[in-house]
Protein backbone atom coordinates (compact mmCIF):
# COMPACT_ATOMS: atom_id res chain seq x y z
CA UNK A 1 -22.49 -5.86 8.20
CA UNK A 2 -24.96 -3.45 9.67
CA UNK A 3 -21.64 -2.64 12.07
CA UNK A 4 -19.52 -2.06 9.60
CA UNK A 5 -21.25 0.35 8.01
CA UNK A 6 -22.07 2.34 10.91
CA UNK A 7 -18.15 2.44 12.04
CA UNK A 8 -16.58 5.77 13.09
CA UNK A 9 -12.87 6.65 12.96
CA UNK A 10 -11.67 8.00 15.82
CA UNK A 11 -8.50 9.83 16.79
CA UNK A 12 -6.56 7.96 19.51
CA UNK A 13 -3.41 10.18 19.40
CA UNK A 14 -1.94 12.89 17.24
CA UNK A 15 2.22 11.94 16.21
CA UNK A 16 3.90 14.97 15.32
CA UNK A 17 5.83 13.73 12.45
CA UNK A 18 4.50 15.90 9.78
CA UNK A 19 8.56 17.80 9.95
CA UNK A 20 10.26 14.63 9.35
CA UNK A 21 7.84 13.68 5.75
CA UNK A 22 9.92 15.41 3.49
CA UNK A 23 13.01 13.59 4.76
CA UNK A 24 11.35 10.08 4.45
CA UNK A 25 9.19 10.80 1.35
CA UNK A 26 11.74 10.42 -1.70
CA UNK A 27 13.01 6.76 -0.26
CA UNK A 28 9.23 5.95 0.01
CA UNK A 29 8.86 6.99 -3.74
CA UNK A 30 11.63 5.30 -4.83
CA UNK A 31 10.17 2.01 -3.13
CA UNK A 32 7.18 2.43 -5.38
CA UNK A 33 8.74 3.33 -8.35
CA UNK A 34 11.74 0.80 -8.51
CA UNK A 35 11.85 -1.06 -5.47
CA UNK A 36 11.00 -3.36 -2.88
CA UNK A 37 7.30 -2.19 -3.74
CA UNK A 38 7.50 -2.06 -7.56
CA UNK A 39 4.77 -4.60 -8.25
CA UNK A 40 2.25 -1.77 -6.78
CA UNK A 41 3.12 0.69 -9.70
CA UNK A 42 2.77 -2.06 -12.20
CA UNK A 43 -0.76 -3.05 -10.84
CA UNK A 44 -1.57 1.05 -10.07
CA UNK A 45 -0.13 4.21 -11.47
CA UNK A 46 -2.82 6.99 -11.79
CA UNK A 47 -2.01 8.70 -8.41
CA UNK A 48 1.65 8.98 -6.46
CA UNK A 49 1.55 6.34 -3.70
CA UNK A 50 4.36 6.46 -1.24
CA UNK A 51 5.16 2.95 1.01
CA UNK A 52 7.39 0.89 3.03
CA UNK A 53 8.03 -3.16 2.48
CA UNK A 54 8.55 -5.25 4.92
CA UNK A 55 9.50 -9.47 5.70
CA UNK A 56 10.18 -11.25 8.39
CA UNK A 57 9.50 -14.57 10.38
CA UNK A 58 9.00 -15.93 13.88
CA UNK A 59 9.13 -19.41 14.80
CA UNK A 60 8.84 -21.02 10.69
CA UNK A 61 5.89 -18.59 9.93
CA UNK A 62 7.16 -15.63 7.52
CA UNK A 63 4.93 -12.07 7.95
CA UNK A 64 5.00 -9.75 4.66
CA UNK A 65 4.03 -6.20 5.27
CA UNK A 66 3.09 -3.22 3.08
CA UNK A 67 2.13 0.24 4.82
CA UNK A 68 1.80 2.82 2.73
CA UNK A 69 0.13 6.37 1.91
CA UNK A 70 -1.47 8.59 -0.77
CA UNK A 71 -2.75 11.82 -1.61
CA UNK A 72 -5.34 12.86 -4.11
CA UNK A 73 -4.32 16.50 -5.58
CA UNK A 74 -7.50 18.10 -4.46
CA UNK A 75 -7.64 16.27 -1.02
CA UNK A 76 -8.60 12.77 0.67
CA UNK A 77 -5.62 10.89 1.60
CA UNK A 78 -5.51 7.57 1.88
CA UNK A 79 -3.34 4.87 4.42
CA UNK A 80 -3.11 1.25 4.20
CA UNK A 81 -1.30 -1.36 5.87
CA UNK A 82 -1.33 -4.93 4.28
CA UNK A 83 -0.13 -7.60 6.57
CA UNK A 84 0.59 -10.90 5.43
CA UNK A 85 0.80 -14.70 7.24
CA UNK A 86 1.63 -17.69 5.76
CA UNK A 87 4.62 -19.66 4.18
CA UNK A 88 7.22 -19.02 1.31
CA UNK A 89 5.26 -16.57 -0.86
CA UNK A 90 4.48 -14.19 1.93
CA UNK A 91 6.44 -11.31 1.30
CA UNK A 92 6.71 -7.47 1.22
CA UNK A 93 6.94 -7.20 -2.25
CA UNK A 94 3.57 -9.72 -2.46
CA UNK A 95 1.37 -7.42 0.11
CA UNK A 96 2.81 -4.38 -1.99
CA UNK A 97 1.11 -6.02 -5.24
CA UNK A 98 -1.86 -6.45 -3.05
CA UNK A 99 -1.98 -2.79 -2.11
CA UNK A 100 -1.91 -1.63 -5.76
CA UNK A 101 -4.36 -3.44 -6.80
CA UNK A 102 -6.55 -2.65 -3.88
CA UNK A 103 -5.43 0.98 -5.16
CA UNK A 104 -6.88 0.29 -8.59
CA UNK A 105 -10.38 -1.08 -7.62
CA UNK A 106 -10.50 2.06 -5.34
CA UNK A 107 -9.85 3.82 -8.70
CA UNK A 108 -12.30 1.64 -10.65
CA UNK A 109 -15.12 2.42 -8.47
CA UNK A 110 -14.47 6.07 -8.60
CA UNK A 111 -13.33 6.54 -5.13
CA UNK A 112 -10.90 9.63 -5.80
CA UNK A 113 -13.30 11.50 -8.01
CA UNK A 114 -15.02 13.39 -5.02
CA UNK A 115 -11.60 13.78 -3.61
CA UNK A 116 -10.08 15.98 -6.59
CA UNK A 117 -8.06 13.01 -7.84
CA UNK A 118 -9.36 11.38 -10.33
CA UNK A 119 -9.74 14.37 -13.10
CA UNK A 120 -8.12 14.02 -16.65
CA UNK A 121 -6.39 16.83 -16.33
CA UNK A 122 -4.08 14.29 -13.27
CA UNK A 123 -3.89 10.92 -14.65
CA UNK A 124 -0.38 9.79 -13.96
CA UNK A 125 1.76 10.75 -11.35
CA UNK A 126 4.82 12.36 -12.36
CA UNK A 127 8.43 11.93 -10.64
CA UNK A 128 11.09 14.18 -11.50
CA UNK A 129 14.47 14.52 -9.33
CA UNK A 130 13.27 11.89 -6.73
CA UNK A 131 10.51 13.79 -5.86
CA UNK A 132 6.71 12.54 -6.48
CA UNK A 133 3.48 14.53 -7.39
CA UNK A 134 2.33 17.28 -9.49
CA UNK A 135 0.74 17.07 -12.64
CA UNK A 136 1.48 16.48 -16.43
C-alpha cells in the first residue's frame, strides 16, 4: 500500500493529437449520451464524460473495453480505461457502466470540488447541437 501511495505519474511520450479532438469529440458524446456507452450517463451525469466502447474475443475469452475522458470546468481532467475478461457478460457497454459509476464515487467523495467541477452553479452537463459542456 505504502507503494501505492507514494506512486508518481510520469510522462513517457507526448501524442500530438490535441488538432484532431474536436473532430472525434461529438461521436464520443454521442456514445455517452445514447450509445454504446449509455449505461455510464444513467449511473453518472453531473460532469460531460466523453468515451469509446469496445468488444471483442480471442480464442473463447470475450474482452470488454471502456476508455474514456473528462474535464472539470475549472480544470483536472480525468482518463480511464476499463478493461474487461471473462465470458458472456463482458462487454463494452458493461465496463462503460463500470466507468460511470467509478465516475460517481469520484463525485461522492468530492474529488472534482478542488478541481472547479463540482460547484452548484455546474451540476449537469449540458449538450446542445452534438456538442458537450458548458453550463446551465
Amino acid at each position: 500500500m505504502a507503494e501505492a501511495m507514494e506512486f508518481e505519474p510520469k510522462v513517457k511520450r507526448t501524442l500530438d493529437i490535441a488538432r484532431y479532438l474536436p473532430d472525434i469529440e461529438q461521436g464520443m458524446a454521442g456514445a455517452v449520451q445514447f450509445g454504446t456507452a449509455r449505461r455510464l450517463h444513467a449511473e453518472f451525469n453531473q460532469l460531460p464524460v466523453f468515451g469509446k466502447t469496445g468488444t471483442c474475443s480471442d480464442k473463447g475469452t470475450r474482452f470488454g473495453w471502456f476508455a474514456s475522458f473528462s474535464q472539470a470546468p475549472g480544470g483536472g481532467g480525468l482518463v480511464t480505461v476499463f478493461f474487461l475478461e471473462g465470458g458472456r457478460p463482458t462487454f463494452g457497454p458493461r465496463a462503460a457502466e463500470l466507468t460511470g459509476a467509478f465516475y460517481k464515487n469520484l463525485w461522492d467523495r468530492n474529488y472534482f470540488a478542488g478541481k472547479g467541477g463540482q460547484d452548484a452553479a455546474f451540476a449537469k452537463p449540458v449538450f446542445e447541437s452534438g456538442k458537450a459542456g458548458g453550463s446551465q
